[in-house]
N, C-alpha and C. Protein backbone atom coordinates (compact mmCIF):
# COMPACT_ATOMS: atom_id res chain seq x y z
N UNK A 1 -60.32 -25.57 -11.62
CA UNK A 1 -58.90 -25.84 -11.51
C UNK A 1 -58.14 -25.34 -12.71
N UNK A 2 -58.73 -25.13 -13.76
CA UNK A 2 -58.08 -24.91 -14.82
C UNK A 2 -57.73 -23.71 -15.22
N UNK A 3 -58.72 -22.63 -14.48
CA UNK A 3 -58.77 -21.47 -14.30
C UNK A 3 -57.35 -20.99 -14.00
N UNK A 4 -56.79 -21.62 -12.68
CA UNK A 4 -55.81 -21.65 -11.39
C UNK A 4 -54.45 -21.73 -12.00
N UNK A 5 -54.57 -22.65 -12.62
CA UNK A 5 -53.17 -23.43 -13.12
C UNK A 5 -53.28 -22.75 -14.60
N UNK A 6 -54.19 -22.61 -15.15
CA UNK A 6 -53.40 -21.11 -16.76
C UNK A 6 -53.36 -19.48 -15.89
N UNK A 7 -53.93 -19.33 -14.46
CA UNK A 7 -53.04 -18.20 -13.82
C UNK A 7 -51.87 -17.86 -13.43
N UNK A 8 -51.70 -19.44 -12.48
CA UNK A 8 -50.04 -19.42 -11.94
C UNK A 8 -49.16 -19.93 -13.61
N UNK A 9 -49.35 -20.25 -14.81
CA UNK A 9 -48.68 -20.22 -15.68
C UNK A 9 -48.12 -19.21 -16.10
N UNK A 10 -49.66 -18.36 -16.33
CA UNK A 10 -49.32 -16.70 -16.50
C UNK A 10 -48.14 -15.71 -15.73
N UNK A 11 -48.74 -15.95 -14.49
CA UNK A 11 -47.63 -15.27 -14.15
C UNK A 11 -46.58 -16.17 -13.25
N UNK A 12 -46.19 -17.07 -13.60
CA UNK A 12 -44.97 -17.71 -13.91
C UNK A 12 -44.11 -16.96 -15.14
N UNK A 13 -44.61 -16.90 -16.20
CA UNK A 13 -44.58 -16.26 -17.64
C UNK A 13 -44.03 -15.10 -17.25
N UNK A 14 -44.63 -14.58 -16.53
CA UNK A 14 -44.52 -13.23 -16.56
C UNK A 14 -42.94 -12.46 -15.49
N UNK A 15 -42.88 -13.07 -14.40
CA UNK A 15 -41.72 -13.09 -13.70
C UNK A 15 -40.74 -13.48 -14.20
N UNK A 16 -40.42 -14.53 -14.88
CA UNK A 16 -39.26 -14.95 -15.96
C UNK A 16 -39.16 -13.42 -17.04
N UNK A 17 -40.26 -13.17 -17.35
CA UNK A 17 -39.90 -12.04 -18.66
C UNK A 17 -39.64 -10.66 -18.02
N UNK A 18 -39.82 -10.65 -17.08
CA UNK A 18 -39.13 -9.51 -15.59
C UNK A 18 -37.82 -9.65 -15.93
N UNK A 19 -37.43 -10.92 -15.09
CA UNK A 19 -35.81 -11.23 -15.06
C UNK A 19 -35.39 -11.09 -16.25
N UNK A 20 -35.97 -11.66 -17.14
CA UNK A 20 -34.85 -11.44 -18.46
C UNK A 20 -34.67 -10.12 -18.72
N UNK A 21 -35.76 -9.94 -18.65
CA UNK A 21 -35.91 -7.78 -19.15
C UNK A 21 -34.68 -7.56 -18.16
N UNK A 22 -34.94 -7.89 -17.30
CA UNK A 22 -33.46 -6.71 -16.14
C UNK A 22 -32.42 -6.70 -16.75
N UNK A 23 -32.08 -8.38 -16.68
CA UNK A 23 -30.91 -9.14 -16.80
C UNK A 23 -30.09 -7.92 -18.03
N UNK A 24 -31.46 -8.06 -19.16
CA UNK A 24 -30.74 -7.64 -20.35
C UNK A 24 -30.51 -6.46 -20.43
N UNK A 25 -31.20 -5.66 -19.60
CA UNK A 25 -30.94 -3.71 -19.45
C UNK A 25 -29.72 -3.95 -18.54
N UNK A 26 -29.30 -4.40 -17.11
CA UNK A 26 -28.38 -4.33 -16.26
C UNK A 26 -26.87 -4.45 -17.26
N UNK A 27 -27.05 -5.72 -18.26
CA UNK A 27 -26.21 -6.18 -18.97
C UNK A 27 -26.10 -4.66 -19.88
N UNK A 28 -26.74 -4.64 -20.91
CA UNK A 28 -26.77 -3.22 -21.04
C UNK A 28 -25.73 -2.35 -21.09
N UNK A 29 -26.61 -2.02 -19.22
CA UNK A 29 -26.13 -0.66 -18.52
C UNK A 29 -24.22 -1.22 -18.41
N UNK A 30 -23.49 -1.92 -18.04
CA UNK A 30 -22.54 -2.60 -17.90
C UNK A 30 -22.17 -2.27 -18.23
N UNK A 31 -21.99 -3.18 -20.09
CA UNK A 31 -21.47 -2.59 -21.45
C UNK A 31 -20.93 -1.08 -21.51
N UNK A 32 -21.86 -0.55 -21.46
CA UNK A 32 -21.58 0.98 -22.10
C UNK A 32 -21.09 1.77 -20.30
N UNK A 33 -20.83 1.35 -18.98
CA UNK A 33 -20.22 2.11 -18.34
C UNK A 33 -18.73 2.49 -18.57
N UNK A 34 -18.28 3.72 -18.69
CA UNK A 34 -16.84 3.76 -19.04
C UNK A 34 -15.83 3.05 -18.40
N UNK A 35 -15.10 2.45 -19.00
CA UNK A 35 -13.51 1.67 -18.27
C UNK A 35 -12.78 2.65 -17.54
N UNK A 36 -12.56 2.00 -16.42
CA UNK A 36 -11.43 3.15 -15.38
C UNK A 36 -10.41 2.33 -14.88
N UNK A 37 -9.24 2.35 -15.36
CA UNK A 37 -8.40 1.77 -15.20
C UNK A 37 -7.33 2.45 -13.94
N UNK A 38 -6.72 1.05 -13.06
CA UNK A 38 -5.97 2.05 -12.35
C UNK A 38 -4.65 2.76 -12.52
N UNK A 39 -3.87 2.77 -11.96
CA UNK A 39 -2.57 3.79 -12.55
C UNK A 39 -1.72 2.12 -12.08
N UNK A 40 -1.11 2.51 -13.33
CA UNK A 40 0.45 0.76 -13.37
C UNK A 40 1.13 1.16 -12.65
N UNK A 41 1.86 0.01 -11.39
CA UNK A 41 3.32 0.57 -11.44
C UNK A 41 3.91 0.25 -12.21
N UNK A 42 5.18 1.01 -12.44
CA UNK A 42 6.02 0.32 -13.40
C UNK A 42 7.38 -0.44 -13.21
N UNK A 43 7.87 0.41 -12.47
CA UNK A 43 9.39 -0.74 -11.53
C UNK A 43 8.89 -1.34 -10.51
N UNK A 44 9.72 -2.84 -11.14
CA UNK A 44 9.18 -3.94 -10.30
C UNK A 44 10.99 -4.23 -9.42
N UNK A 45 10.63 -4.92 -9.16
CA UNK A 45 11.86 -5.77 -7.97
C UNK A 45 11.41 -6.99 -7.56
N UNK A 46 12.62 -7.63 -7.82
CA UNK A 46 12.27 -9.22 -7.32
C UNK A 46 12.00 -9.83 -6.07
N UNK A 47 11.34 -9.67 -5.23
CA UNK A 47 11.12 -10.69 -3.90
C UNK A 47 12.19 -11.18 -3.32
N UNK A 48 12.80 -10.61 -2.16
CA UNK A 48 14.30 -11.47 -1.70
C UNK A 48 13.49 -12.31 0.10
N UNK A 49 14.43 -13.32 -0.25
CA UNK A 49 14.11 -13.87 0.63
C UNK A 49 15.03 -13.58 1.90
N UNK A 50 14.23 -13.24 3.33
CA UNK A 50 14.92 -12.81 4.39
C UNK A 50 14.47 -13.27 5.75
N UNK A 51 15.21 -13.75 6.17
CA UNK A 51 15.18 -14.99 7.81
C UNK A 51 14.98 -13.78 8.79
N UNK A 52 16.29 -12.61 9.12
CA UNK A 52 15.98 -12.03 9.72
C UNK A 52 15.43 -10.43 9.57
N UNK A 53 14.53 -9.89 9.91
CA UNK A 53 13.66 -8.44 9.23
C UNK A 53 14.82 -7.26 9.64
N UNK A 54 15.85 -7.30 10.58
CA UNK A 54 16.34 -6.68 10.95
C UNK A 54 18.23 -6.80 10.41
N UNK A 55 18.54 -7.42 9.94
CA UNK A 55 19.53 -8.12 8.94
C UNK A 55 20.16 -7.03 8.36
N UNK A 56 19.15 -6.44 7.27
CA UNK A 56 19.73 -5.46 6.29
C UNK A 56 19.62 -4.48 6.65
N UNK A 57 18.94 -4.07 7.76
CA UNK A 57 19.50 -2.90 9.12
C UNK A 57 20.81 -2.59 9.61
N UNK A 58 21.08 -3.84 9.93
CA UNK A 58 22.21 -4.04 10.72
C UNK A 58 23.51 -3.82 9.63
N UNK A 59 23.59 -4.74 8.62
CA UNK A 59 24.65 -4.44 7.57
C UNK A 59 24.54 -3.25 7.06
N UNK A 60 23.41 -2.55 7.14
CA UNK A 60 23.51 -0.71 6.23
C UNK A 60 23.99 -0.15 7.40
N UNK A 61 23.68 -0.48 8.77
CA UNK A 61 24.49 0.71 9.95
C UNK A 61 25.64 -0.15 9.85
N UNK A 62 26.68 -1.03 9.97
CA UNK A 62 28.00 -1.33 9.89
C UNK A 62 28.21 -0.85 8.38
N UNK A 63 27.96 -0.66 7.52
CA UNK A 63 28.50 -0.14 5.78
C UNK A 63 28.54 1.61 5.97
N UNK A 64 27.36 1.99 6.64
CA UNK A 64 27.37 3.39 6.84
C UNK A 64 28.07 3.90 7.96
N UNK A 65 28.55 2.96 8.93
CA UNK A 65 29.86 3.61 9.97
C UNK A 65 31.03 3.58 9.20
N UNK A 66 31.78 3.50 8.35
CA UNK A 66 32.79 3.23 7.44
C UNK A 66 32.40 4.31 6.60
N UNK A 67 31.85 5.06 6.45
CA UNK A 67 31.04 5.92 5.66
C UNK A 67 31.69 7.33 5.81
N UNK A 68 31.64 8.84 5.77
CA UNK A 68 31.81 9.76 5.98
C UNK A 68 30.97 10.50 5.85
N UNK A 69 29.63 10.04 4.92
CA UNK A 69 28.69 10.85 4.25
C UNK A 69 27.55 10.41 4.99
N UNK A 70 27.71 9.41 5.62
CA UNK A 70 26.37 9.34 5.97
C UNK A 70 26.07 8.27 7.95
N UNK A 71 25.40 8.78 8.36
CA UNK A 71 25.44 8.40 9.95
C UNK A 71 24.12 7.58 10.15
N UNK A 72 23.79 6.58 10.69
CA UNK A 72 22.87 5.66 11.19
C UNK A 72 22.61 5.67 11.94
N UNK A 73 21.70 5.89 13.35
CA UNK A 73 21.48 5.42 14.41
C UNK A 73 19.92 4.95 14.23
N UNK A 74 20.22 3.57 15.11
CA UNK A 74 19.03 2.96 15.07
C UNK A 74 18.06 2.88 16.68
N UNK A 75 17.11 3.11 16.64
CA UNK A 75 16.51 3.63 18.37
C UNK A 75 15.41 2.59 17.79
N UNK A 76 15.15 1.26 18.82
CA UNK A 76 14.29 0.59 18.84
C UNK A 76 13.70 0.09 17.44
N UNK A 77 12.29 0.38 17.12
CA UNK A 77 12.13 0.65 15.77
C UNK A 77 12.42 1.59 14.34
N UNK A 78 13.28 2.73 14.98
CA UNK A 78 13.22 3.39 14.29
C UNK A 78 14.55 4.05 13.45
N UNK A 79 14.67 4.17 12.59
CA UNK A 79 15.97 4.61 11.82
C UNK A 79 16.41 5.96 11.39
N UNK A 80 17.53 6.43 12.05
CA UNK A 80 17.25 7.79 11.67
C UNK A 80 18.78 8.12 10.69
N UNK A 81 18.28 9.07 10.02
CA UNK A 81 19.52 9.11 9.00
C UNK A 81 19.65 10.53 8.60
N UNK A 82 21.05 10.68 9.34
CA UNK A 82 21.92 12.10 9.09
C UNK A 82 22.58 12.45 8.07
N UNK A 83 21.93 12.80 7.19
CA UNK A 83 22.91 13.03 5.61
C UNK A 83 23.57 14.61 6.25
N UNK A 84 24.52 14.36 5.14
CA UNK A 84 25.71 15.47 5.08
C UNK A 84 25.41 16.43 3.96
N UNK A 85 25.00 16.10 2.85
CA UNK A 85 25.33 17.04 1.64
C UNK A 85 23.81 16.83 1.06
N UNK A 86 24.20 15.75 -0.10
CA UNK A 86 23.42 15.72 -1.08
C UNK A 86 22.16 14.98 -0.88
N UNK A 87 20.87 15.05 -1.57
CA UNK A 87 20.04 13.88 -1.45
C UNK A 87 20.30 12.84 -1.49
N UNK A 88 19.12 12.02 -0.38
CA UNK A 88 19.71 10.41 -0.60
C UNK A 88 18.32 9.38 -0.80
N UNK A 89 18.29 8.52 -0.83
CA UNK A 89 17.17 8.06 -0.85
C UNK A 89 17.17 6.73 0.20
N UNK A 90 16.17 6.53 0.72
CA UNK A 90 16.08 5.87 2.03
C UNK A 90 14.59 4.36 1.39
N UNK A 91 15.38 3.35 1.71
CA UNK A 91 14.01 2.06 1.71
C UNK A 91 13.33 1.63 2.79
N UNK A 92 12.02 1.71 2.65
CA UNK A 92 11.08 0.88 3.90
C UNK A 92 10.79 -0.04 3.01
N UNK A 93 10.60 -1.60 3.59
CA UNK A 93 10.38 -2.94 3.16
C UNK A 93 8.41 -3.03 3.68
N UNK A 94 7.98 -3.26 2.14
CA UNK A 94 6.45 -4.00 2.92
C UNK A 94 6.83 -5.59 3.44
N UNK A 95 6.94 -6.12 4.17
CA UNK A 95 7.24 -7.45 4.24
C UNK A 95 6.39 -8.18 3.98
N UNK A 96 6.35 -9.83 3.54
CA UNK A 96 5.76 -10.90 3.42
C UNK A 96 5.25 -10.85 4.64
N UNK A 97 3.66 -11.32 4.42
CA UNK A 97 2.62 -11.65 5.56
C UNK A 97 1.66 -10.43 6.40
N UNK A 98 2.15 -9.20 5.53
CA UNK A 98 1.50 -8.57 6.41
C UNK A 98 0.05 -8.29 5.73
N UNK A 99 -0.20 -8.77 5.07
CA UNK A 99 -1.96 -8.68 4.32
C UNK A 99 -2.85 -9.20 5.51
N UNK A 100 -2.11 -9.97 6.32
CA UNK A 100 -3.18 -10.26 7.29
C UNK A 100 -3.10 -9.59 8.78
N UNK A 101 -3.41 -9.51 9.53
CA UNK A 101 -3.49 -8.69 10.77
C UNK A 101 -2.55 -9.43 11.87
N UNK A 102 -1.92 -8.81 12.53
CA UNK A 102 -0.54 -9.29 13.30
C UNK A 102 0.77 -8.57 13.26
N UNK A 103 0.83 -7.99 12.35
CA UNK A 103 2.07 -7.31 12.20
C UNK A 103 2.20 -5.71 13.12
N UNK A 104 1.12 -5.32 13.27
CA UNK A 104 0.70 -4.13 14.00
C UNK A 104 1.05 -4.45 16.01
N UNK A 105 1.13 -6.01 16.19
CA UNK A 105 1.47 -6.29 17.22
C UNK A 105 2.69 -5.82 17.49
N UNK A 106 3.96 -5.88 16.49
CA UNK A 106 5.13 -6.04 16.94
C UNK A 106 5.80 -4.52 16.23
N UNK A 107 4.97 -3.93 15.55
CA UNK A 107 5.41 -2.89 14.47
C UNK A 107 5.98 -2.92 13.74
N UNK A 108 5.72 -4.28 12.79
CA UNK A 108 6.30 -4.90 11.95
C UNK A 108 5.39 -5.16 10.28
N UNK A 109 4.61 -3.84 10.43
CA UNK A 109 4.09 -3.58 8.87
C UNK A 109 4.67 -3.06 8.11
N UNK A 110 5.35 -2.23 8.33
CA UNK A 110 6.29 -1.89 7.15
C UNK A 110 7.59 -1.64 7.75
N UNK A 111 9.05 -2.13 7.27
CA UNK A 111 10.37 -2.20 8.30
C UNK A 111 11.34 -1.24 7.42
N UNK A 112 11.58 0.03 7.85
CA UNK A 112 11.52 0.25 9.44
C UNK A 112 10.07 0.57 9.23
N UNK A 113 9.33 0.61 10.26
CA UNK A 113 8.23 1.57 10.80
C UNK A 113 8.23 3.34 10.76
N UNK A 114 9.24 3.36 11.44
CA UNK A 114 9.42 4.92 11.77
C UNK A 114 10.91 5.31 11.25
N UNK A 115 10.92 6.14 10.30
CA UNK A 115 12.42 6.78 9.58
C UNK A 115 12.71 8.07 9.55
N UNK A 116 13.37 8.41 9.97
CA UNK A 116 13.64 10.12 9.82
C UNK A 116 14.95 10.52 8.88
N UNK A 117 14.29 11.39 8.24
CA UNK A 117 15.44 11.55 6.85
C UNK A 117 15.04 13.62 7.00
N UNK A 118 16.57 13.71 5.71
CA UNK A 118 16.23 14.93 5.56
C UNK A 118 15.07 15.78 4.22
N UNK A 119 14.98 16.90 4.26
CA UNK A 119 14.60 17.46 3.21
C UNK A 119 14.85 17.34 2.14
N UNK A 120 14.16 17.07 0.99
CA UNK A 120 14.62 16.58 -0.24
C UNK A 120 15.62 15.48 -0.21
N UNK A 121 15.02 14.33 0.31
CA UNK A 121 15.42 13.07 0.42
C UNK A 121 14.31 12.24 0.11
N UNK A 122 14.54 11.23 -0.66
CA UNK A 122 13.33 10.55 -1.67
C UNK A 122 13.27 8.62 -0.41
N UNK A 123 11.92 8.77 0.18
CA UNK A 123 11.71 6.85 0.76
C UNK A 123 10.85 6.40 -0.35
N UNK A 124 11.85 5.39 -0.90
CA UNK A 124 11.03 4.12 -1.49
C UNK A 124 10.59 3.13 -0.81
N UNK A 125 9.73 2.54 -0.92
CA UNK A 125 8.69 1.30 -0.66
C UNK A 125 8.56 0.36 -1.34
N UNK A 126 9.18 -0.62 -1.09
CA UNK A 126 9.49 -1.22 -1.63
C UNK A 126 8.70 -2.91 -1.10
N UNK A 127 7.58 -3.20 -2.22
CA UNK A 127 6.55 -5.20 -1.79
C UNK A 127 7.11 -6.03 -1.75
N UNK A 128 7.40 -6.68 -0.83
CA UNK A 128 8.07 -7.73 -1.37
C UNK A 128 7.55 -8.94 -0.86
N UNK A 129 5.72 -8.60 -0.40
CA UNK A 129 4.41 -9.52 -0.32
C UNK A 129 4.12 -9.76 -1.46
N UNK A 130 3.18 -11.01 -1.73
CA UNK A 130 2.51 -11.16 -2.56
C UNK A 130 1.60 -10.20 -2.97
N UNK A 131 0.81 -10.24 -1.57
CA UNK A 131 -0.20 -8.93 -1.89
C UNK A 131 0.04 -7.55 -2.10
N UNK A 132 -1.20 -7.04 -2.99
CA UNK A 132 -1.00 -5.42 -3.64
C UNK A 132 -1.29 -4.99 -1.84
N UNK A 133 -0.60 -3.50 -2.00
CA UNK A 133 -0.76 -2.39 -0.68
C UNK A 133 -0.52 -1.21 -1.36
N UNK A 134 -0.66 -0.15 -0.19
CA UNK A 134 -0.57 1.08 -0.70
C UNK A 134 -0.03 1.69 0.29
N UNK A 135 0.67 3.06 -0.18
CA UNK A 135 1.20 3.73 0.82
C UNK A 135 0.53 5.08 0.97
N UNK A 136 0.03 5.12 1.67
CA UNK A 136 -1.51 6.50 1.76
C UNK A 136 -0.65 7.63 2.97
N UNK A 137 -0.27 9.15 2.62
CA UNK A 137 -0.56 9.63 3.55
C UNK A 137 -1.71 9.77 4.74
N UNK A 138 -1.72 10.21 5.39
CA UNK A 138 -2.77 10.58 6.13
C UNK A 138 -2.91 9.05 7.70
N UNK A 139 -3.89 8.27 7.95
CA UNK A 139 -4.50 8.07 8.82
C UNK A 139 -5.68 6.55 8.77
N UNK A 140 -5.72 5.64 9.11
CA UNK A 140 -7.01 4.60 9.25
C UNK A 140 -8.31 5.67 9.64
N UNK A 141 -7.53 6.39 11.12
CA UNK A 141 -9.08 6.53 11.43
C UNK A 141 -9.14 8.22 10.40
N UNK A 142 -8.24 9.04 9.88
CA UNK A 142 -8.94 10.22 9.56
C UNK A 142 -9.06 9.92 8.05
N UNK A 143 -8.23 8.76 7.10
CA UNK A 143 -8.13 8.97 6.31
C UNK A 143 -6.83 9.79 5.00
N UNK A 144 -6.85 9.60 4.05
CA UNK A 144 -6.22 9.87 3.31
C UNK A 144 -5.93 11.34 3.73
N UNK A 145 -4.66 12.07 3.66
CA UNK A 145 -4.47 13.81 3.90
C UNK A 145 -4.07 14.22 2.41
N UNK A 146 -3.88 12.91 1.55
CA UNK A 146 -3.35 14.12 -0.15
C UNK A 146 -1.94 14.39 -0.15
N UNK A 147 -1.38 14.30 0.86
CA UNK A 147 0.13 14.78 0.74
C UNK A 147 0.55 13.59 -0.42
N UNK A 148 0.65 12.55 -0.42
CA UNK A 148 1.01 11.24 -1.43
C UNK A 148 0.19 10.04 -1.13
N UNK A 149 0.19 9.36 -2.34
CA UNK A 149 -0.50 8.13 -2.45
C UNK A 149 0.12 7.47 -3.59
N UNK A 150 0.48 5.94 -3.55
CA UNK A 150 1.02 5.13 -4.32
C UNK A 150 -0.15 4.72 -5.13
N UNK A 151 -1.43 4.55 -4.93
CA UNK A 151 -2.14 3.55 -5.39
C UNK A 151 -1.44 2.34 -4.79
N UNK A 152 -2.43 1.25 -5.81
CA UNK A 152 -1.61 -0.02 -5.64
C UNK A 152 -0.35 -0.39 -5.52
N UNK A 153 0.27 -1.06 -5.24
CA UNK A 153 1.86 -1.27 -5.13
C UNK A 153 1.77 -3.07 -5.34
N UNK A 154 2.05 -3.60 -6.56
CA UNK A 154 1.75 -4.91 -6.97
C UNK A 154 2.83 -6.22 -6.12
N UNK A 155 2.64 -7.01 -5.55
CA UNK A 155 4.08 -7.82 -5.08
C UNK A 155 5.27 -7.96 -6.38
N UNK A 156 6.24 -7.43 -5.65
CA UNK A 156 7.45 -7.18 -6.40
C UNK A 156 7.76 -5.42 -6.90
N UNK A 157 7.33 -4.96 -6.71
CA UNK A 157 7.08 -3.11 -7.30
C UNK A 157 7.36 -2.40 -6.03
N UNK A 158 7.85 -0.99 -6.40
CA UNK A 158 8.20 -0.48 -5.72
C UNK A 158 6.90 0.88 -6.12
N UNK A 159 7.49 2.03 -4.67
CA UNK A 159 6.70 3.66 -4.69
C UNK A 159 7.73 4.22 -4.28
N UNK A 160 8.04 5.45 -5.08
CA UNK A 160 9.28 6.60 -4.30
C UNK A 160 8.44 7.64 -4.01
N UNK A 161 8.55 8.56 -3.17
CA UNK A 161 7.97 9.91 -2.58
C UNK A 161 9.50 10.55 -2.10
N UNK A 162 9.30 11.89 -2.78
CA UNK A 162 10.57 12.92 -2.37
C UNK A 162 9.68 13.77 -1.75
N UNK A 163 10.46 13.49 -0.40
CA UNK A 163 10.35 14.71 0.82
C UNK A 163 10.67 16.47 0.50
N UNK A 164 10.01 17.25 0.38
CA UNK A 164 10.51 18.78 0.09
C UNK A 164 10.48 19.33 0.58
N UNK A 165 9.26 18.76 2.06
CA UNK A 165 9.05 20.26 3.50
C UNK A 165 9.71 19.21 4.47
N UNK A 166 9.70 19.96 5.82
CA UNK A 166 9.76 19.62 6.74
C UNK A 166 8.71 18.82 7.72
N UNK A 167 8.36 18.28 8.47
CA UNK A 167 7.40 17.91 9.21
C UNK A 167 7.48 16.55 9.64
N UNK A 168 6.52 15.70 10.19
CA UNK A 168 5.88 14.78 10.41
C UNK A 168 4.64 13.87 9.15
N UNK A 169 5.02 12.92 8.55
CA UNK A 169 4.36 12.60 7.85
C UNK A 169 3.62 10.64 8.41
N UNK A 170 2.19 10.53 8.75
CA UNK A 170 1.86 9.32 8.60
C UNK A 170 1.17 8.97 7.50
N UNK A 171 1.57 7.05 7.47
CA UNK A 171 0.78 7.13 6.28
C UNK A 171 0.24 5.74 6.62
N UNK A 172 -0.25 5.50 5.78
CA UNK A 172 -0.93 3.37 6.04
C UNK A 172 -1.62 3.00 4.89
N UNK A 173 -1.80 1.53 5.18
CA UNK A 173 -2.05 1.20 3.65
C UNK A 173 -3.49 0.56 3.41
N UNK A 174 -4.31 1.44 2.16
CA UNK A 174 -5.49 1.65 2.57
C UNK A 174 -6.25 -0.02 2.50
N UNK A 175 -5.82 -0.89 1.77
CA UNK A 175 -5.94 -2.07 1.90
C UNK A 175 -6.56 -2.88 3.09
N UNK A 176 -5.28 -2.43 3.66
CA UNK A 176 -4.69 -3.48 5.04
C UNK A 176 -4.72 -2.10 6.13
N UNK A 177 -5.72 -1.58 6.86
CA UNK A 177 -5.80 -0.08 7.53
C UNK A 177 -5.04 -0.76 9.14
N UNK A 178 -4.62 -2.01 9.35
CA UNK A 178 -3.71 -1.90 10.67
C UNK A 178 -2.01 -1.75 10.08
N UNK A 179 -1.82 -1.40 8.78
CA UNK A 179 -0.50 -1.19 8.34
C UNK A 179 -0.55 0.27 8.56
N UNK A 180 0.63 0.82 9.37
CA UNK A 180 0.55 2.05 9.47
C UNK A 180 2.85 2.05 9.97
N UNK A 181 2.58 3.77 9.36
CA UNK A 181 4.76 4.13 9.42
C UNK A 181 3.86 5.55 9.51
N UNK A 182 5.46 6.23 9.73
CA UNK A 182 5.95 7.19 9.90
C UNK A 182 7.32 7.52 9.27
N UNK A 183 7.29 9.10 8.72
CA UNK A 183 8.23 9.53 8.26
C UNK A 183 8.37 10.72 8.57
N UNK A 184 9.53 10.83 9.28
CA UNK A 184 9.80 12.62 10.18
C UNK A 184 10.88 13.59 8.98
N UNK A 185 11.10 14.08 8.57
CA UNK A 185 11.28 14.52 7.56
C UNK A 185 12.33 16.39 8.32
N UNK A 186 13.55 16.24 8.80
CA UNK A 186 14.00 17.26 9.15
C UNK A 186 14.25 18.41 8.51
C-alpha cells in the first residue's frame, strides 16, 4: 500500500507542477503580446430622448418645405433628399434598443433605413444606444466591401462618411449583423 499512495503522491506532484509551468509560460506569453488598441471616436453627442422615431422626420420635411435649397420627400421608410447647390450633410439615428434583435422586423435599425442623397454629400450616424455599433459597408451575409467602416461607434458618438461616387451603398453593423441601411448616393 505504501508503494501506491507515494505513487499517486508523485504524480499528484507532478500534474500540479504541469499547471503551474503552463499557467506561468501562458502568463508569460500574455505579457509580452503587443497592445492593439482600437481607433477612439472622438465626437460624442448626448442621448436625446424620443417618444416618436419618426418626429424629427416630420419637423425636418415641414422646416425643409419653407426652404428653397433643399426638398424632402419621404416614401415609406425612406428619405430622399434633393439638394440644389452645395454639400449637405444628412443624419441616420442608431436608435435605443436595437442591440437586440427586433428592429429588423419593422426596419427600424437604423432611422431612416434607406436615404438617398447627392454626390459629395457627407451621412452621419449618429448612437444614441447604449450599446457600441458599427457602420460597415458591405453585407451580413458577404461581409465587409472596404468602401467605409466606423469601427466602434460608442453610445453617445457619432461616424461621418462623405459620399464622392455615385451608386448604391449597403452597410450593417458588424456587432448586431440583423442591423442593416442603405444609402443611394445620386
Amino acid at each position: 500500500m505504501a508503494g501506491i499512495d507515494k505513487a499517486a503522491i508523485a504524480f499528484s506532484i507532478a500534474i500540479v507542477a504541469v499547471g503551474v509551468g503552463f499557467a506561468a509560460y501562458a502568463g508569460n506569453v500574455q505579457d509580452n503580446t503587443p497592445a492593439v488598441s482600437a481607433p477612439v471616436i472622438t465626437k460624442t453627442v448626448e442621448p436625446e430622448t424620443q417618444t416618436d422615431p419618426f418626429a424629427d422626420i416630420a419637423d425636418k420635411v415641414k422646416q425643409d418645405a419653407e426652404s428653397t435649397t433643399t426638398k424632402e420627400t419621404i416614401v415609406e421608410d425612406e428619405v430622399m433628399v434633393e439638394e440644389s447647390s452645395e454639400p449637405k450633410t444628412a443624419s441616420v439615428e442608431i436608435p435605443k434598443g436595437t442591440a437586440s434583435p427586433g428592429c429588423e422586423t419593422s426596419n427600424a435599425c437604423f432611422s431612416p433605413a434607406s436615404l438617398t442623397i447627392n454626390v459629395g454629400d457627407t451621412v452621419e450616424w449618429i448612437n444614441v444606444d447604449t450599446a457600441a455599433h458599427t457602420v460597415t459597408s458591405g453585407s451580413p451575409a458577404n461581409g465587409p466591401s472596404g468602401v467605409f467602416d466606423s469601427s466602434l461607434i460608442m453610445g453617445g458618438a457619432s461616424f461621418e462618411n462623405t459620399f464622392d461616387e455615385a451608386g448604391s451603398y449597403d452597410y450593417f453593423c458588424m456587432v448586431h449583423p440583423w442591423m442593416v441601411g442603405n444609402i443611394q448616393v445620386n
